[in-house]
N, C-alpha and C. Protein backbone atom coordinates (compact mmCIF):
# COMPACT_ATOMS: atom_id res chain seq x y z
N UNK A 1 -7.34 1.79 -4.17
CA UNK A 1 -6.60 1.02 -3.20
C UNK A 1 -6.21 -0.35 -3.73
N UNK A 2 -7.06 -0.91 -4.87
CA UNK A 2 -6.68 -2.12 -5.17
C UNK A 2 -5.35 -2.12 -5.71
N UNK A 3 -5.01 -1.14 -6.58
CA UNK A 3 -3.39 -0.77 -7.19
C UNK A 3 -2.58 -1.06 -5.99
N UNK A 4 -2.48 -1.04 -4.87
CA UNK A 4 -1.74 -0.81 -3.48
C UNK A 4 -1.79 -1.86 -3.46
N UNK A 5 -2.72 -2.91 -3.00
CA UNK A 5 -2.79 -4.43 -2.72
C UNK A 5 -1.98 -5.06 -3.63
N UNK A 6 -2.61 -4.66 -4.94
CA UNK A 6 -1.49 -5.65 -6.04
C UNK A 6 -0.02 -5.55 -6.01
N UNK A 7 0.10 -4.32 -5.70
CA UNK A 7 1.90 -3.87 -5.54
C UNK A 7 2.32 -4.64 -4.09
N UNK A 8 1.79 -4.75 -3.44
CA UNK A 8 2.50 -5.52 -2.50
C UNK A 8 2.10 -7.04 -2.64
N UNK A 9 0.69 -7.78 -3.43
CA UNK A 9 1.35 -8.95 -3.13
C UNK A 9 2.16 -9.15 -4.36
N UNK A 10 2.31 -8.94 -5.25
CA UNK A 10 3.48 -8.48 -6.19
C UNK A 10 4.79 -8.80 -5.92
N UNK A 11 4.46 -7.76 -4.69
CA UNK A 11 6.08 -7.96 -4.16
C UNK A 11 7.23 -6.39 -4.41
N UNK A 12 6.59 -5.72 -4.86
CA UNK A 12 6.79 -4.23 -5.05
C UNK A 12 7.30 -3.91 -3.77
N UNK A 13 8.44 -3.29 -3.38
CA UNK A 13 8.80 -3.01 -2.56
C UNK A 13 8.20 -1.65 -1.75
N UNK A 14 8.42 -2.26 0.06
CA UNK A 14 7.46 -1.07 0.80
C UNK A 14 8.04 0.43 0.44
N UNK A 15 9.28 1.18 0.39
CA UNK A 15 9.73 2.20 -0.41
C UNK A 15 8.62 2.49 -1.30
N UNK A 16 8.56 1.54 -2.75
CA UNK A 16 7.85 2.08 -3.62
C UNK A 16 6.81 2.35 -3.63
N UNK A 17 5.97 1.14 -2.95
CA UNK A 17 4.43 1.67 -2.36
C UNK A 17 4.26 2.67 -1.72
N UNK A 18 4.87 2.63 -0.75
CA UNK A 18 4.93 4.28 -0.11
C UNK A 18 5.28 5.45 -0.88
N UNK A 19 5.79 5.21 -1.74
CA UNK A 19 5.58 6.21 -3.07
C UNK A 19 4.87 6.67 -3.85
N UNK A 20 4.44 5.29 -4.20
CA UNK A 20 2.68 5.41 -4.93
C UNK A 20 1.47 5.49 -3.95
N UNK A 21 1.32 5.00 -2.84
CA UNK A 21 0.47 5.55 -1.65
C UNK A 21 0.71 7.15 -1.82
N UNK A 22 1.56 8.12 -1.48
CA UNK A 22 1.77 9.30 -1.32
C UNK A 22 1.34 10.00 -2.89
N UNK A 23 1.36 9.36 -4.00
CA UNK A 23 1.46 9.94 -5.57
C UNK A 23 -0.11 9.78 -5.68
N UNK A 24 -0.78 9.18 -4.82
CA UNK A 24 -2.79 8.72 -4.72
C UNK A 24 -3.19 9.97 -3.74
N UNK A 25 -2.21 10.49 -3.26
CA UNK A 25 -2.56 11.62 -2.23
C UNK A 25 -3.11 10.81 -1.18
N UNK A 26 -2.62 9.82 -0.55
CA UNK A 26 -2.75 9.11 0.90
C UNK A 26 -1.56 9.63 1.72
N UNK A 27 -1.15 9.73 3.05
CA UNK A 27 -0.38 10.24 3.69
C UNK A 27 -0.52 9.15 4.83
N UNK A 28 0.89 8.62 5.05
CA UNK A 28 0.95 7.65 6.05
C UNK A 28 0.45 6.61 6.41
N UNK A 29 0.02 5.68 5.48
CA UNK A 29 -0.67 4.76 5.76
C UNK A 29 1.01 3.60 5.87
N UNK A 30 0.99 2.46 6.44
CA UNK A 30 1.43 1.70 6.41
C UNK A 30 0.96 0.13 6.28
N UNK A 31 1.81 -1.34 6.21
CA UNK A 31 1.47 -2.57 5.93
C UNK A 31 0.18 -2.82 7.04
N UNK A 32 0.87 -2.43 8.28
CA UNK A 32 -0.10 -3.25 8.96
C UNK A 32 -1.67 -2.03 8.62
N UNK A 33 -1.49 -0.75 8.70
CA UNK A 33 -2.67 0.13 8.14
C UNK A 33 -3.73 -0.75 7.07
N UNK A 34 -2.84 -1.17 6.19
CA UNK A 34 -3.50 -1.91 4.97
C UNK A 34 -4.00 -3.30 5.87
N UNK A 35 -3.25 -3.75 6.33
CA UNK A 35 -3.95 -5.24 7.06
C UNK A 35 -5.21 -4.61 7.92
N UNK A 36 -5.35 -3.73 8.53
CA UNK A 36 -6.60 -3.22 9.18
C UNK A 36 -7.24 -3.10 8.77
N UNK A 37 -7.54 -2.46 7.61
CA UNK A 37 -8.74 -2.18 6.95
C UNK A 37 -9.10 -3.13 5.75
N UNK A 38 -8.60 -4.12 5.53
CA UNK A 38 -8.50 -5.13 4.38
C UNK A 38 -7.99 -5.12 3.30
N UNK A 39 -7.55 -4.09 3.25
CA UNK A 39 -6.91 -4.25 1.60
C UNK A 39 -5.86 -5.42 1.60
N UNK A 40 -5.08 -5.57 2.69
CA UNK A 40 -4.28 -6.79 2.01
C UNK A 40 -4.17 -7.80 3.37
N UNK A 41 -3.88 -8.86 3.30
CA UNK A 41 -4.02 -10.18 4.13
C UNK A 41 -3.10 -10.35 5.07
């Protein structure tokens, strides 16, 4: 999950994360998903 955090504060666009979220075999997670559980701020 840390790969995910870095891509977005990065600045990696949500498209691509959601790309690489889905290529980790995660299904549907979204920004605020990630703000819930802490991975990102």
């Amino acid at each position: 999950m840390s790969v995910i955090a870095e891509s977005y504060v990065l600045g990696v666009s949500t498209r691509r994360v959601d790309k690489l979220v889905k290529a980790l075999g995660v299904e549907g997670i979204s920004v605020a998903g990630l703000q819930a559980v802490g991975i990102i701020g």
